[in-house]
PDB file of N, CA and C in Angstrom:
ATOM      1  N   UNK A   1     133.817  33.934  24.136  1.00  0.00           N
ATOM      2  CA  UNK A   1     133.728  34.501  25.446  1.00  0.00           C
ATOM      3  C   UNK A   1     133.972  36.011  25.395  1.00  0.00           C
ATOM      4  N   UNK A   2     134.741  36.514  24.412  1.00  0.00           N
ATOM      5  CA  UNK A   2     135.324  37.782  24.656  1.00  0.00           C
ATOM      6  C   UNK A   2     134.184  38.925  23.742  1.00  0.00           C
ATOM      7  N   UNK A   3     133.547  37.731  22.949  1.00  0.00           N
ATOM      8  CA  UNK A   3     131.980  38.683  22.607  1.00  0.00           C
ATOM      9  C   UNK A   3     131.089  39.015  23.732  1.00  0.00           C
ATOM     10  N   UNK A   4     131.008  37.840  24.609  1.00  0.00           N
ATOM     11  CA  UNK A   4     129.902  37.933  25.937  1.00  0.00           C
ATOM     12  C   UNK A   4     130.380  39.098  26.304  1.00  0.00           C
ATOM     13  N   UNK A   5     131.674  39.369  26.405  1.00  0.00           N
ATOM     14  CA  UNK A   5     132.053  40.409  27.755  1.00  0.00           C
ATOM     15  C   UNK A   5     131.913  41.718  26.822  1.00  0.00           C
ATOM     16  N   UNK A   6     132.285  41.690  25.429  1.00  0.00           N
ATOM     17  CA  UNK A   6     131.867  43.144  24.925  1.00  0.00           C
ATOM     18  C   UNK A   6     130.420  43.225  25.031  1.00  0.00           C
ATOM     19  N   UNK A   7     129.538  42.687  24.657  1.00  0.00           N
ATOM     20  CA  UNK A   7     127.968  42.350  24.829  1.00  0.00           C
ATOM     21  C   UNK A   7     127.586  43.014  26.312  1.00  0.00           C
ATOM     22  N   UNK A   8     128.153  42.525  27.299  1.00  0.00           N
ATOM     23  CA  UNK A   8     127.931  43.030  28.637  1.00  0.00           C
ATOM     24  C   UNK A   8     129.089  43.691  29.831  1.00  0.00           C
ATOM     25  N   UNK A   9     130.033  44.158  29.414  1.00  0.00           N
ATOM     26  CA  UNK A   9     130.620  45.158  29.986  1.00  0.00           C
ATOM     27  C   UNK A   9     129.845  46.570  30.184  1.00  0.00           C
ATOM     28  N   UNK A  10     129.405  47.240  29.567  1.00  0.00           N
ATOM     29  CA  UNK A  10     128.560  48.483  29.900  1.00  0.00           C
ATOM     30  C   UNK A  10     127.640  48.392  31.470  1.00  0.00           C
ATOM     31  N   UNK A  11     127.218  47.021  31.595  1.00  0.00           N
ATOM     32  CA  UNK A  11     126.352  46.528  32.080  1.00  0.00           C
ATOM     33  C   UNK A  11     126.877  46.004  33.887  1.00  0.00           C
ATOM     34  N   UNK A  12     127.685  45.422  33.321  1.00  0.00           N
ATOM     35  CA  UNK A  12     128.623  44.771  34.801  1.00  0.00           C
ATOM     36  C   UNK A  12     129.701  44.914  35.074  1.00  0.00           C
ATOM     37  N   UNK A  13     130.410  45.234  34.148  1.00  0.00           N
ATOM     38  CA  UNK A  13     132.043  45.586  34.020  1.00  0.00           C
ATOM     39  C   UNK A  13     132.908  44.147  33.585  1.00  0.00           C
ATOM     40  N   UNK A  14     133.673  44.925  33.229  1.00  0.00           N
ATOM     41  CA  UNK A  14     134.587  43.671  32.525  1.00  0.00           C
ATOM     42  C   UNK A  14     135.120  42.157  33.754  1.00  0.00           C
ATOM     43  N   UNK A  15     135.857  43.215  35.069  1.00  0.00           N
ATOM     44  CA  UNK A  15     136.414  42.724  36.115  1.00  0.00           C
ATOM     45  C   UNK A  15     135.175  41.833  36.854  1.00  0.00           C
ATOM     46  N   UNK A  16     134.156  42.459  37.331  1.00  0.00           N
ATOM     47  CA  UNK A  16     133.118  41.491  37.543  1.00  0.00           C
ATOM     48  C   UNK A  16     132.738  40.264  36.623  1.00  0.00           C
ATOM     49  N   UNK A  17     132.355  40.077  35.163  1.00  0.00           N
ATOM     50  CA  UNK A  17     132.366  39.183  34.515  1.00  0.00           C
ATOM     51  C   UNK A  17     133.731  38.511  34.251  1.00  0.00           C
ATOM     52  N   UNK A  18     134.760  38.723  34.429  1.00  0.00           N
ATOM     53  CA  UNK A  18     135.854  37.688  34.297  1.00  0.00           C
ATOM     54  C   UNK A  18     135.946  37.135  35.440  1.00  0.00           C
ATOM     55  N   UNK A  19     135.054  37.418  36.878  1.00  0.00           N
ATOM     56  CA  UNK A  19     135.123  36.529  38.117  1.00  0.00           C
ATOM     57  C   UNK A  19     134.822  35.473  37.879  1.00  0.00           C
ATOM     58  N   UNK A  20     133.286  35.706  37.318  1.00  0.00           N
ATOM     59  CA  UNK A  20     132.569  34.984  36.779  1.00  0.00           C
ATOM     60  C   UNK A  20     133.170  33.230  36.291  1.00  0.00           C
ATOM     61  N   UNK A  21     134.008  34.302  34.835  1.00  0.00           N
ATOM     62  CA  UNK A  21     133.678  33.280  33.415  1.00  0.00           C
ATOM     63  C   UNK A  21     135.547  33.063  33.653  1.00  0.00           C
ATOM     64  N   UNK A  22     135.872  31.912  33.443  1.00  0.00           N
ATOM     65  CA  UNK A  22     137.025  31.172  33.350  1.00  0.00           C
ATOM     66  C   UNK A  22     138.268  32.128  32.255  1.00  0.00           C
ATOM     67  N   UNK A  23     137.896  33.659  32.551  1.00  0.00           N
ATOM     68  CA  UNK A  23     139.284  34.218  31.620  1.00  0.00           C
ATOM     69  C   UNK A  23     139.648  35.501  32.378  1.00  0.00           C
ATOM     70  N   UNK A  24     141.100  35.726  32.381  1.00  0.00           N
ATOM     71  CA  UNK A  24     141.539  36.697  33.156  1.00  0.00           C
ATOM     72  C   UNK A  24     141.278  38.173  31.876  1.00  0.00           C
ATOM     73  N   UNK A  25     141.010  39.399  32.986  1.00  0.00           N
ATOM     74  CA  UNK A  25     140.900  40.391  32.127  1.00  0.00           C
ATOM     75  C   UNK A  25     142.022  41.237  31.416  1.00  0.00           C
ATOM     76  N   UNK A  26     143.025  40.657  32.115  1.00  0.00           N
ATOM     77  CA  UNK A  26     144.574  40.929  31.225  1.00  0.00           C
ATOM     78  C   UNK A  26     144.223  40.195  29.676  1.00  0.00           C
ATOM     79  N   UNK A  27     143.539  38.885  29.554  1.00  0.00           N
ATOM     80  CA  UNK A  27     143.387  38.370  28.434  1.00  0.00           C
ATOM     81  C   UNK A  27     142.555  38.605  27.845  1.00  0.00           C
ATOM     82  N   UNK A  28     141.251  39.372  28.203  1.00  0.00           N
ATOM     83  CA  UNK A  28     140.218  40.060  27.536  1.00  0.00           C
ATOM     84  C   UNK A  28     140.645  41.463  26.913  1.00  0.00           C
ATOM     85  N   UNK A  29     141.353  42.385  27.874  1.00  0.00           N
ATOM     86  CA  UNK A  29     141.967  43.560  27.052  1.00  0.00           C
ATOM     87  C   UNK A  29     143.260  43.315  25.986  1.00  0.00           C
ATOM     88  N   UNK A  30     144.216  42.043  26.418  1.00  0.00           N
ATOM     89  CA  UNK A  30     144.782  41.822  24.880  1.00  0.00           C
ATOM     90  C   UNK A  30     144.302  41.162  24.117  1.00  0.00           C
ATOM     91  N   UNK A  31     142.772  40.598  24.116  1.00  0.00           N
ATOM     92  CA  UNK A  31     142.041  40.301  22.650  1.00  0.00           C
ATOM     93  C   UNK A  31     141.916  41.590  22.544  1.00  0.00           C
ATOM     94  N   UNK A  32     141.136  42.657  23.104  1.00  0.00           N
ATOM     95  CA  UNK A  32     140.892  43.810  22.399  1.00  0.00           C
ATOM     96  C   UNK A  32     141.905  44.652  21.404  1.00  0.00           C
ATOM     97  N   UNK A  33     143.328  44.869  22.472  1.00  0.00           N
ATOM     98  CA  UNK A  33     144.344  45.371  21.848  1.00  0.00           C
ATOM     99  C   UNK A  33     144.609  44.317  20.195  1.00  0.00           C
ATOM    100  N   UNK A  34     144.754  42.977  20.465  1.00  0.00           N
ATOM    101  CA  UNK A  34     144.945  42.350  18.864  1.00  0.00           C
ATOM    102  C   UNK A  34     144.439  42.873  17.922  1.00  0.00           C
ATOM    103  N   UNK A  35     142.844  43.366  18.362  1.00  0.00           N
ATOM    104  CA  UNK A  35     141.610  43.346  17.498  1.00  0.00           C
ATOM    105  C   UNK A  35     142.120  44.838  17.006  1.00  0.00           C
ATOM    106  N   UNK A  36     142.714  46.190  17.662  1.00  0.00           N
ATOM    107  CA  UNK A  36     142.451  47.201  17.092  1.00  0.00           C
ATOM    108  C   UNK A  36     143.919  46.987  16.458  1.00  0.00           C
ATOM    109  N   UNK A  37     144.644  45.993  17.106  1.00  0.00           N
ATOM    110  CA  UNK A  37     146.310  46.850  16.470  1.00  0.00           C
ATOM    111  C   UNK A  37     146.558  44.992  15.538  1.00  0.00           C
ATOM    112  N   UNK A  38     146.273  44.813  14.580  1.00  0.00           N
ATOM    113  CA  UNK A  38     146.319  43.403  13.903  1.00  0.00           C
ATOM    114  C   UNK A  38     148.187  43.440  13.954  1.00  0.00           C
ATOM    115  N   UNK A  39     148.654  44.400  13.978  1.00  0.00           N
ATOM    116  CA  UNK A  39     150.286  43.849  13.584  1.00  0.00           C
ATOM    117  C   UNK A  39     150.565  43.379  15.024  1.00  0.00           C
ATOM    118  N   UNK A  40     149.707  43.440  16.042  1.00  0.00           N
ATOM    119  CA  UNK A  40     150.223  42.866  17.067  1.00  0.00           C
ATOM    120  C   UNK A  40     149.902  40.993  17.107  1.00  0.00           C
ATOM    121  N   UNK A  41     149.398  40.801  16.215  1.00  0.00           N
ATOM    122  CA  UNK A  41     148.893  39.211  16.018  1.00  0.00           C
ATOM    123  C   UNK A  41     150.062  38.660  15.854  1.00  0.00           C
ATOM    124  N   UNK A  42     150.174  36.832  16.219  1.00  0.00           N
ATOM    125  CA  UNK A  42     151.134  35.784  15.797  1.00  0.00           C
ATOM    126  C   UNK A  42     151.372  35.986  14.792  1.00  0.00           C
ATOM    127  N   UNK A  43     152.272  35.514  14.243  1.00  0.00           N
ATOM    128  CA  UNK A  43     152.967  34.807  12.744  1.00  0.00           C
ATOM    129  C   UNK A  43     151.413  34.204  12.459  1.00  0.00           C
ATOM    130  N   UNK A  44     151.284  33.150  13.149  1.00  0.00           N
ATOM    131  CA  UNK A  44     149.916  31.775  12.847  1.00  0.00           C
ATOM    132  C   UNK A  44     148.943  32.728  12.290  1.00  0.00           C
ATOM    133  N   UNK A  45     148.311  33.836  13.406  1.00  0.00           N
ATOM    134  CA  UNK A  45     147.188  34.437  13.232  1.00  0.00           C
ATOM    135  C   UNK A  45     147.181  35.563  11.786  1.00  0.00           C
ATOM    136  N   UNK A  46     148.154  35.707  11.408  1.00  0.00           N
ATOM    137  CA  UNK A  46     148.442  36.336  10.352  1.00  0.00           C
ATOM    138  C   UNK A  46     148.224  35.466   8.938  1.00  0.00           C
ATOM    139  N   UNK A  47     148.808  34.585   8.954  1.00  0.00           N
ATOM    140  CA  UNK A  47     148.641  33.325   8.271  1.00  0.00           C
ATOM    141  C   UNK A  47     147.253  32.846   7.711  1.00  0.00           C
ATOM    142  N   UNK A  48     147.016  32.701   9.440  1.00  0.00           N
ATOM    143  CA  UNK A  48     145.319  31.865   9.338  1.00  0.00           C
ATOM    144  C   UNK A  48     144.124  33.364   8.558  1.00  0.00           C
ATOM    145  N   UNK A  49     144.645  34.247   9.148  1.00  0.00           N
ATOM    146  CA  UNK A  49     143.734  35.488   7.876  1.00  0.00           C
ATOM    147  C   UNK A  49     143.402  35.334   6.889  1.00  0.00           C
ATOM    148  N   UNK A  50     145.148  35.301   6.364  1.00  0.00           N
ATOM    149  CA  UNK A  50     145.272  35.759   5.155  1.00  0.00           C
ATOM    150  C   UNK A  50     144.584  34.634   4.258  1.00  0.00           C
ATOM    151  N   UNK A  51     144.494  33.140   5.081  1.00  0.00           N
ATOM    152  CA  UNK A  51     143.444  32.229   4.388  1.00  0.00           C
ATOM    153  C   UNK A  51     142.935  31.962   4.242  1.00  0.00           C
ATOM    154  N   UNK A  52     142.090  32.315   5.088  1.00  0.00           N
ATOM    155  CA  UNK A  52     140.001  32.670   5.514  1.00  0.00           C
ATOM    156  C   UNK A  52     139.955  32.807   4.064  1.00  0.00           C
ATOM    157  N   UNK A  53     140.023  33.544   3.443  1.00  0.00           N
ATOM    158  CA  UNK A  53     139.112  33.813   2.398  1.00  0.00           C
ATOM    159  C   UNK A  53     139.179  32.159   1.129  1.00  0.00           C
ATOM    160  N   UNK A  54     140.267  31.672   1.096  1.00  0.00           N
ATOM    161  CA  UNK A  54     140.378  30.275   0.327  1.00  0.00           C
ATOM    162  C   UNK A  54     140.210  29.435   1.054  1.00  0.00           C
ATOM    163  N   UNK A  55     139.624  29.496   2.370  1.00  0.00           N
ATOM    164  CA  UNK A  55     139.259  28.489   3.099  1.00  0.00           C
ATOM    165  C   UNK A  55     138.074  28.635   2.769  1.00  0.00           C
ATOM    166  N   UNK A  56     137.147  29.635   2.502  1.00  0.00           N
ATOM    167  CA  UNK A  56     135.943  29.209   2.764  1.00  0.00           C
ATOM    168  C   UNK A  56     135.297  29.171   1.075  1.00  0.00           C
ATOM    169  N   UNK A  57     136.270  29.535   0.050  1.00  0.00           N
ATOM    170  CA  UNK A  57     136.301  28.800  -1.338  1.00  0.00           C
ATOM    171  C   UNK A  57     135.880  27.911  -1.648  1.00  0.00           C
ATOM    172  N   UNK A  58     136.963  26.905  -0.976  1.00  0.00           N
ATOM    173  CA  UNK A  58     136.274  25.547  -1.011  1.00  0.00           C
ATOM    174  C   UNK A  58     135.628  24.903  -0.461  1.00  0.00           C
ATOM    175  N   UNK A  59     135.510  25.552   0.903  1.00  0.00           N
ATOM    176  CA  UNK A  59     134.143  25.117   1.884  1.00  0.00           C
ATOM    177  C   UNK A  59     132.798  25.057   1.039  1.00  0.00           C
ATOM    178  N   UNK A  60     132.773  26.996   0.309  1.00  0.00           N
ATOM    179  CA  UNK A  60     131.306  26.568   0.014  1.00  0.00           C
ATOM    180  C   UNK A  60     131.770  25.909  -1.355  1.00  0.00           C
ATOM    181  N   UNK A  61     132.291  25.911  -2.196  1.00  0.00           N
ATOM    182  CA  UNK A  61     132.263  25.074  -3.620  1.00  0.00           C
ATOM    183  C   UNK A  61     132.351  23.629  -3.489  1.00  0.00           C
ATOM    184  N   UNK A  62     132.234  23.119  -2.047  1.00  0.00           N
ATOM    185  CA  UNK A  62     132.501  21.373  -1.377  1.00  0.00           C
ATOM    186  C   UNK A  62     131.201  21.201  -1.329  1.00  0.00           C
ATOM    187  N   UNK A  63     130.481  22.028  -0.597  1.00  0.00           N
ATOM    188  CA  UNK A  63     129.240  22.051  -0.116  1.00  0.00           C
ATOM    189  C   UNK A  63     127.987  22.091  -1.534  1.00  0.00           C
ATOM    190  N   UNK A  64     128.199  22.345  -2.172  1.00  0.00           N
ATOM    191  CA  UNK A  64     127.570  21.633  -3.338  1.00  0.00           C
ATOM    192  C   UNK A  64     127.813  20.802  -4.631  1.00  0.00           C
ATOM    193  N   UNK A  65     128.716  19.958  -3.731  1.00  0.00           N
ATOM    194  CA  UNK A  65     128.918  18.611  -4.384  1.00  0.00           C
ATOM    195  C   UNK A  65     128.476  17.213  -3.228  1.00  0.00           C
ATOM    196  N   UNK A  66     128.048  16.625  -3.985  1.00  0.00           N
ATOM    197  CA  UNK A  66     128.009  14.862  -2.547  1.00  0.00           C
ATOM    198  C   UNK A  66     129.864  14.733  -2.172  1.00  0.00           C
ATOM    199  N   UNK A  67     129.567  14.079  -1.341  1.00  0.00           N
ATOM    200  CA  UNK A  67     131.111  14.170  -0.786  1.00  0.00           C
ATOM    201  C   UNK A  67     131.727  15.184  -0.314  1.00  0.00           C
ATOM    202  N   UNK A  68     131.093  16.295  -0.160  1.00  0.00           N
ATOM    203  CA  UNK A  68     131.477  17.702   0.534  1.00  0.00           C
ATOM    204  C   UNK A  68     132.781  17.757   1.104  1.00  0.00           C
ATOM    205  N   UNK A  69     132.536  16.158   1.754  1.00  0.00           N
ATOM    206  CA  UNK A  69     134.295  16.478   2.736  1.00  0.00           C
ATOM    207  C   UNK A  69     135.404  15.909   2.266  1.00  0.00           C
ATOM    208  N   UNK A  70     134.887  15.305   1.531  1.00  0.00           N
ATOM    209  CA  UNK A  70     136.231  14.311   0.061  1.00  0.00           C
ATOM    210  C   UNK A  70     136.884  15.396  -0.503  1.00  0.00           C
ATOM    211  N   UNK A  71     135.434  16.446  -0.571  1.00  0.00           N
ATOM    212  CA  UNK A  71     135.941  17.419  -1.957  1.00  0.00           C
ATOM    213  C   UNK A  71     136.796  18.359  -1.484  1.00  0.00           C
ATOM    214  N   UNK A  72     136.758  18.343  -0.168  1.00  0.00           N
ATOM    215  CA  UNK A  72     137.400  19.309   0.711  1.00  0.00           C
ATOM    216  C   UNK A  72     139.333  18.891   1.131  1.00  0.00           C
ATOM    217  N   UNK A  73     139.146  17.536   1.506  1.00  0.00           N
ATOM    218  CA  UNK A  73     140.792  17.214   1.302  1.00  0.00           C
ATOM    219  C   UNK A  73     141.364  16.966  -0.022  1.00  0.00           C
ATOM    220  N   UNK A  74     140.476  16.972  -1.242  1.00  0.00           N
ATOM    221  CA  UNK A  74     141.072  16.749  -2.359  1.00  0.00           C
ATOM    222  C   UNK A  74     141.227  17.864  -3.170  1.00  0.00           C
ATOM    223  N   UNK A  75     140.930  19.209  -2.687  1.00  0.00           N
ATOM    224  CA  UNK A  75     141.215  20.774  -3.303  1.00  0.00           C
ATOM    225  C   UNK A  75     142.697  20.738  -2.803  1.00  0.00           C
ATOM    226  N   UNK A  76     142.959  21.604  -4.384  1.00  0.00           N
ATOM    227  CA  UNK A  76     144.456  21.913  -4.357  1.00  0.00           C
ATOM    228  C   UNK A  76     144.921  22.675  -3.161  1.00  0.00           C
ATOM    229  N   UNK A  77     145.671  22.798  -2.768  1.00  0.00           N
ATOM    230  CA  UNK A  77     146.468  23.744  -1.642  1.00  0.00           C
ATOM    231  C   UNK A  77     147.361  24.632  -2.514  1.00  0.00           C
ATOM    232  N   UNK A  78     147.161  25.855  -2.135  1.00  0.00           N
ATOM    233  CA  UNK A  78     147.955  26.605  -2.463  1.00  0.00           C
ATOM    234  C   UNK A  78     147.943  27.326  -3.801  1.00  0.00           C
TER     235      UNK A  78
END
């Protein structure tokens, strides 16, 4: 949602499209603020980052084997 509204804020304004769409614009400008200032992120969201990149390790190294999703709860953690 908070892509739509960067996508079309220039266009309609932020406050008009959050009438709209089911999110307050207090919560659209602190996605923005997260996005420029990352030390303002959760503990979680810090976390979940830093593991994107071995998450998607074994995503794609699952993805070319049969059992893709076997192979996926049976990669080591950690």
């Amino acid at each position: 949602m908070v892509s739509f509204i960067d996508m079309h804020r220039g266009e309609h304004g932020v406050e008009p499209i959050c009438n709209v769409l089911p999110i307050a614009p207090s919560t659209y400008y602190d996605h923005l603020g997260k996005r420029a200032d990352p030390t303002r992120l959760s503990d979680r969201a810090r976390r979940d980052a830093a593991l994107q990149p071995e998450i998607l390790r074994v995503k794609v190294s699952a993805s070319f084997t049969s059992g893709g999703g076997r192979a996926m709860l049976e990669a080591p953690c950690g």
